[in-house]
Protein backbone atom coordinates (compact mmCIF):
# COMPACT_ATOMS: atom_id res chain seq x y z
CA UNK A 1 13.85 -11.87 10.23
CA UNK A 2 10.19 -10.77 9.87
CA UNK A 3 7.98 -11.66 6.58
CA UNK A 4 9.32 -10.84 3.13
CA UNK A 5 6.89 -8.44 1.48
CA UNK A 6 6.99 -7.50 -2.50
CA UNK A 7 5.99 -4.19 -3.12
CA UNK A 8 5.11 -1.96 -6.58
CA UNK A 9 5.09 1.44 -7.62
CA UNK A 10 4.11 3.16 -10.73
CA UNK A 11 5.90 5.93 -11.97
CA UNK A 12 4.47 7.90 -15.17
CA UNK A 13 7.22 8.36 -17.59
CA UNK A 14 8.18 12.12 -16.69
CA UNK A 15 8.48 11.00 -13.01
CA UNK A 16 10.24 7.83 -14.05
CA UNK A 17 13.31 9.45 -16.14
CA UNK A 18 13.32 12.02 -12.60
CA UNK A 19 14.04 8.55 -10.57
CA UNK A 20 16.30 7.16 -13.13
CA UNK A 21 19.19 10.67 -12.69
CA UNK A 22 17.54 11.63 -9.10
CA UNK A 23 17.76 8.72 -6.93
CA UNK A 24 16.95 10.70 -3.49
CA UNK A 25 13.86 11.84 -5.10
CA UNK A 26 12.63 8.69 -6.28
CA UNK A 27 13.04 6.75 -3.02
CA UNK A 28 11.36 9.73 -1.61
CA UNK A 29 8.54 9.74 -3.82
CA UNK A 30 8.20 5.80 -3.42
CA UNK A 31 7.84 6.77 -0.18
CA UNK A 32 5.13 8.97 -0.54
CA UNK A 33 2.97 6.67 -2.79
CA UNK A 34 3.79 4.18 0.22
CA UNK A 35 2.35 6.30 2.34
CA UNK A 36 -0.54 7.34 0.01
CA UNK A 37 -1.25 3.38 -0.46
CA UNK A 38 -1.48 2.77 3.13
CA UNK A 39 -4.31 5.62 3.86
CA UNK A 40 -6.47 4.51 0.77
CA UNK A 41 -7.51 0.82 -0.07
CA UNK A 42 -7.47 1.27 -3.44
CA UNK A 43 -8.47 -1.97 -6.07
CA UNK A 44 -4.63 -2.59 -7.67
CA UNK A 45 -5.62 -1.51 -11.33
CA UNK A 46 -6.00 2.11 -9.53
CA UNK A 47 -3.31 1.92 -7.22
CA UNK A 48 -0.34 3.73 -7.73
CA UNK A 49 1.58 1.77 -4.92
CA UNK A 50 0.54 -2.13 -4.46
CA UNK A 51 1.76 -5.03 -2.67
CA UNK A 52 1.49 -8.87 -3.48
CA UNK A 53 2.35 -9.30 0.12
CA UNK A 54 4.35 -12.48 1.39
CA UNK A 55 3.37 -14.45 -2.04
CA UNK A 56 5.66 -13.07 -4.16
CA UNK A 57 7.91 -16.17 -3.40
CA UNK A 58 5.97 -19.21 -4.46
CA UNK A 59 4.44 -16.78 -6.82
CA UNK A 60 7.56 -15.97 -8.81
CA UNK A 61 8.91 -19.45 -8.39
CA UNK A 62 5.49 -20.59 -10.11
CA UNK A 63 6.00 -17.84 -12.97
CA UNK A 64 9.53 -19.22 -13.67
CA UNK A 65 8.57 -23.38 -13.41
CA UNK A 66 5.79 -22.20 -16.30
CA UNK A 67 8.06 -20.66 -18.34
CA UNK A 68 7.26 -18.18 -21.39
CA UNK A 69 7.61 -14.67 -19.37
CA UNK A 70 9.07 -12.04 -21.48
CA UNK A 71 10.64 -10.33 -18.26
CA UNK A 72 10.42 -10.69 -14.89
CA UNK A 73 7.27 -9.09 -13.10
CA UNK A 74 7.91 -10.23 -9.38
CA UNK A 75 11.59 -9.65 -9.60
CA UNK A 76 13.07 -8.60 -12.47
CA UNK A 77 14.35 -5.39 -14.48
CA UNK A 78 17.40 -3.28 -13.95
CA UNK A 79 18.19 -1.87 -10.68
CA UNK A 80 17.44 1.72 -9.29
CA UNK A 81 19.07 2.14 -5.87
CA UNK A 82 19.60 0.54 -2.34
CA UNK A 83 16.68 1.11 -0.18
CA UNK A 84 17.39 -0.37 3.08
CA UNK A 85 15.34 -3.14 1.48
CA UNK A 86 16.11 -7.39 0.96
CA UNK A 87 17.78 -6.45 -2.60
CA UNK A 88 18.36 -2.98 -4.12
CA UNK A 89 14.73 -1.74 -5.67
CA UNK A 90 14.48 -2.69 -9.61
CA UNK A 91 12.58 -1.34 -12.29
CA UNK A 92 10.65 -2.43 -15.58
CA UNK A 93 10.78 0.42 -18.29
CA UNK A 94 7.21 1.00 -19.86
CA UNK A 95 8.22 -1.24 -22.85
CA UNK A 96 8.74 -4.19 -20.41
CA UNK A 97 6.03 -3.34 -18.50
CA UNK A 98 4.17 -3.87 -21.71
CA UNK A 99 5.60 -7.36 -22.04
CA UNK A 100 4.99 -8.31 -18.76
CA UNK A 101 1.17 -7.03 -18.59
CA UNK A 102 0.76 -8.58 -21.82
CA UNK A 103 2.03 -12.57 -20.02
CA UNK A 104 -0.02 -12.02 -16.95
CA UNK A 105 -2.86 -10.81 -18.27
CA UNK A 106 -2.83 -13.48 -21.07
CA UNK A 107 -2.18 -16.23 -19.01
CA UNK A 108 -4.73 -17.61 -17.06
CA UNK A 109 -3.90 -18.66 -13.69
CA UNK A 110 -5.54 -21.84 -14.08
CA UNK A 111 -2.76 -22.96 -16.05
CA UNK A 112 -0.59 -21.73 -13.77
CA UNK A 113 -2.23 -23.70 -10.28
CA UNK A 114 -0.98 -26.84 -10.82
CA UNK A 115 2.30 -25.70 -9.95
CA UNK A 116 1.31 -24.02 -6.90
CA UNK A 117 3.15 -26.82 -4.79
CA UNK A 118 5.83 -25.73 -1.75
CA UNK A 119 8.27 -28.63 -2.89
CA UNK A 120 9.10 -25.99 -5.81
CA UNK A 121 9.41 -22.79 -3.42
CA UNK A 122 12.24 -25.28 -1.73
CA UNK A 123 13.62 -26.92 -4.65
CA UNK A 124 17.30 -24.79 -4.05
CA UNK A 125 17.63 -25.83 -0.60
CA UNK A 126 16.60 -22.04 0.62
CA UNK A 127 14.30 -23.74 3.41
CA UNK A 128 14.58 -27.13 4.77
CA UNK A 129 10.76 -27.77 5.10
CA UNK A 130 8.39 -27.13 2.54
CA UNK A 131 5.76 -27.11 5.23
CA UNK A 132 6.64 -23.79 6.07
CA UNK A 133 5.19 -22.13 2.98
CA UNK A 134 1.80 -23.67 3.06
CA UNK A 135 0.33 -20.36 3.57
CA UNK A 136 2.30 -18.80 1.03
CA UNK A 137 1.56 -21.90 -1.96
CA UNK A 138 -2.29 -21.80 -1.35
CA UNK A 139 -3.85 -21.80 -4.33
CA UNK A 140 -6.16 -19.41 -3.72
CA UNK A 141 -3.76 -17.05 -2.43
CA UNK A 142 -1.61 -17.28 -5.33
CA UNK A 143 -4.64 -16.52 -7.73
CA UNK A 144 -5.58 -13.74 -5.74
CA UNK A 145 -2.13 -11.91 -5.62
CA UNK A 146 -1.88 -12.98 -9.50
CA UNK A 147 -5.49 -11.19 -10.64
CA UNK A 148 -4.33 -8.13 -8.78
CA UNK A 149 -0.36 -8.48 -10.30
CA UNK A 150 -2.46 -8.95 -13.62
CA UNK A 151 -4.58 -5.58 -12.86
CA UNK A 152 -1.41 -3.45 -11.54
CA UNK A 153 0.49 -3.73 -14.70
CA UNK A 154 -2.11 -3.82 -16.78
CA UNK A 155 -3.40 -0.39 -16.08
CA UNK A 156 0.46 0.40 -15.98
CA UNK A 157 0.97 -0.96 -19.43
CA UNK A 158 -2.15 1.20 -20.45
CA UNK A 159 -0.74 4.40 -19.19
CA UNK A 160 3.06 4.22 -20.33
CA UNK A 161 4.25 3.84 -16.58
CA UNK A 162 7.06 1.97 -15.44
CA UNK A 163 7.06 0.00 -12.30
CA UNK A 164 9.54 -0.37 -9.84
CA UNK A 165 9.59 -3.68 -7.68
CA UNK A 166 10.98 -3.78 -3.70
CA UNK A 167 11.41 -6.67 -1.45
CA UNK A 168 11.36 -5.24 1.88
């Protein structure tokens, strides 16, 4: 099995009640804003489509050790469909993505870093050797992919969008 990516979109509010009753068109237009992400490099408060990458992991197990999140931002909401992904892709209404910009941006990582360690990515027997998510538990990794989480739903909270989350 290759890497584990965790991918974003933001859909406004007239697109997102359009995914919610047309499923087709919303994997379709995930698609697109795939595609549209992959042409432009794009800083993630402007991107429409954004990936934490292979972090999401030790980045949500980090998020859940802390405690305090209102919902879910690396893997939460409700789900929308089956994409051919890991898990079916979810979504976070514009109310939770409130909630959720609100934690991550109001939560500096610094509190957060201490629990970068890989002994809590394996602490449900998923992998055998900790060792194997070095890359993934860096600390400067993690507050990388957590300034730009911050930034995505941030600007998502700010415009009313709702984001749908994808491990593929």
């Amino acid at each position: 099995m290759g890497m584990i990516h965790c991918e974003y979109a933001r859909l406004a509010a007239d697109d997102f009640d359009k995914a919610r009753t047309d499923l087709t068109w919303a994997l379709e237009h995930i698609d697109e804003l795939a595609g549209e992400w992959t042409q432009v490099d794009l800083p993630a408060q402007e991107a429409r489509y954004f990936s934490i990458g292979t972090v999401w992991g030790p980045l949500h197990t980090v998020l859940r050790v802390h405690g305090g999140m209102p919902v879910d931002p690396v893997h939460g909401g409700a789900e929308l469909a089956s994409t051919g992904g890991i898990t079916p892709a979810r979504y976070l209404g514009p109310e939770d993505v409130e909630k959720a910009a609100a934690f991550l941006v109001g939560t500096s990582f610094d509190a957060l870093a201490p629990l970068a360690v890989a002994d809590h990515v394996c602490d449900e027997d998923v992998c055998p050797d900790p060792g194997e998510h070095a890359a993934e538990t860096d600390p400067e990794a993690l507050a990388v992919a957590y300034a730009e989480l911050a930034a995505f739903y941030g600007a998502a909270a700010e415009a009313g969008d709702a984001v749908v989350l994808m491990l593929n």
